[in-house]
Protein backbone atom coordinates (compact mmCIF):
# COMPACT_ATOMS: atom_id res chain seq x y z
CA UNK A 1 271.56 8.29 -197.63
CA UNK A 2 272.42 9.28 -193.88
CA UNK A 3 271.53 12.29 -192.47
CA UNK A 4 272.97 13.73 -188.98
CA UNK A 5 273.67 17.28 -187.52
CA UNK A 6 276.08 19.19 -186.05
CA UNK A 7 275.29 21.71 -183.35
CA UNK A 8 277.51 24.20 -181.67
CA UNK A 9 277.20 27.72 -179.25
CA UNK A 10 279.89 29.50 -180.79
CA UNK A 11 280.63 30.06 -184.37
CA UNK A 12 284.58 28.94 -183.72
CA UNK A 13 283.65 25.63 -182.32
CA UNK A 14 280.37 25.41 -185.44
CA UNK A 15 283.01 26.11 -188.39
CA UNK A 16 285.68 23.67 -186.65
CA UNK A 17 283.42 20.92 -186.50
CA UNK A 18 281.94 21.78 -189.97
CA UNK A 19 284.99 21.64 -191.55
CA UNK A 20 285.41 18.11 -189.91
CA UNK A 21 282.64 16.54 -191.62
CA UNK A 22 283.45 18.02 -195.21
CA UNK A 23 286.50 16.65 -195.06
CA UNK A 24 284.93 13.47 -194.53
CA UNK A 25 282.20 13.84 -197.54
CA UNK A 26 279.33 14.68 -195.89
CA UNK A 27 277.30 17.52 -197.72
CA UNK A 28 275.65 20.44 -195.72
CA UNK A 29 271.78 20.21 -196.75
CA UNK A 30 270.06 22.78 -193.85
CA UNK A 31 270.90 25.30 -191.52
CA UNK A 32 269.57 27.50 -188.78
CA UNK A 33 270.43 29.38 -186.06
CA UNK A 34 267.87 29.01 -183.22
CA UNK A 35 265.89 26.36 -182.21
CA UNK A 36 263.47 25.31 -178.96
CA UNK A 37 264.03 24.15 -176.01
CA UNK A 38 260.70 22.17 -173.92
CA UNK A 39 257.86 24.72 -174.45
CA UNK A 40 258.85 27.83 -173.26
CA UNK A 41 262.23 28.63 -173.86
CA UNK A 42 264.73 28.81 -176.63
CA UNK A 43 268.38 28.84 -177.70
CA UNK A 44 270.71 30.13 -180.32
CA UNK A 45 273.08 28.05 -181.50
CA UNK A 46 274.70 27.47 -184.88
CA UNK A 47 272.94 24.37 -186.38
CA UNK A 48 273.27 22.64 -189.59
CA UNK A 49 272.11 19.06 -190.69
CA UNK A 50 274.30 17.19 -193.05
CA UNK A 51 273.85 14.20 -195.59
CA UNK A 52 276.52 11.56 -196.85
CA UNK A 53 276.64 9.95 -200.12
CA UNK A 54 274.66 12.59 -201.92
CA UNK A 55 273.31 11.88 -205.49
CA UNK A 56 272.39 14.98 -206.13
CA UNK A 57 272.98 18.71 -205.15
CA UNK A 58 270.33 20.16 -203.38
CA UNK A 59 270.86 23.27 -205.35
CA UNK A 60 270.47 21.12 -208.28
CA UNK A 61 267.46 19.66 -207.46
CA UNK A 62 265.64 22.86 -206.02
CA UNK A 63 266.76 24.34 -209.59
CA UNK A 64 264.77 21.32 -211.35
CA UNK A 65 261.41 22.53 -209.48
């Protein structure tokens, strides 16, 4: 499997580029909406980390536990 992310300040620009990488069979597997930056500050932006050529459904599998 490959895994990459996608990373954007505003929602507009996030869904845009989301949208971009469904269309191209990638599967959305985590998302969050702040993360660090160096030690003492931090950011918002919309975040979400995608896989390709997915086997199973996450919800499947989280289901199976």
């Amino acid at each position: 499997m490959v895994y990459d992310y996608i990373s954007a300040p505003s929602l507009k620009l996030f869904v845009k580029m989301l949208n971009e990488r469904l269309n191209d069979d990638w599967t959305p597997i985590w998302n969050t909406f702040n993360y660090e930056v160096g030690d003492e500050k931090s950011a918002s932006a919309y975040t979400v980390i995608v896989e390709k050529d997915v086997k199973q459904p996450i919800a499947e599998w989280v289901a199976d536990l």
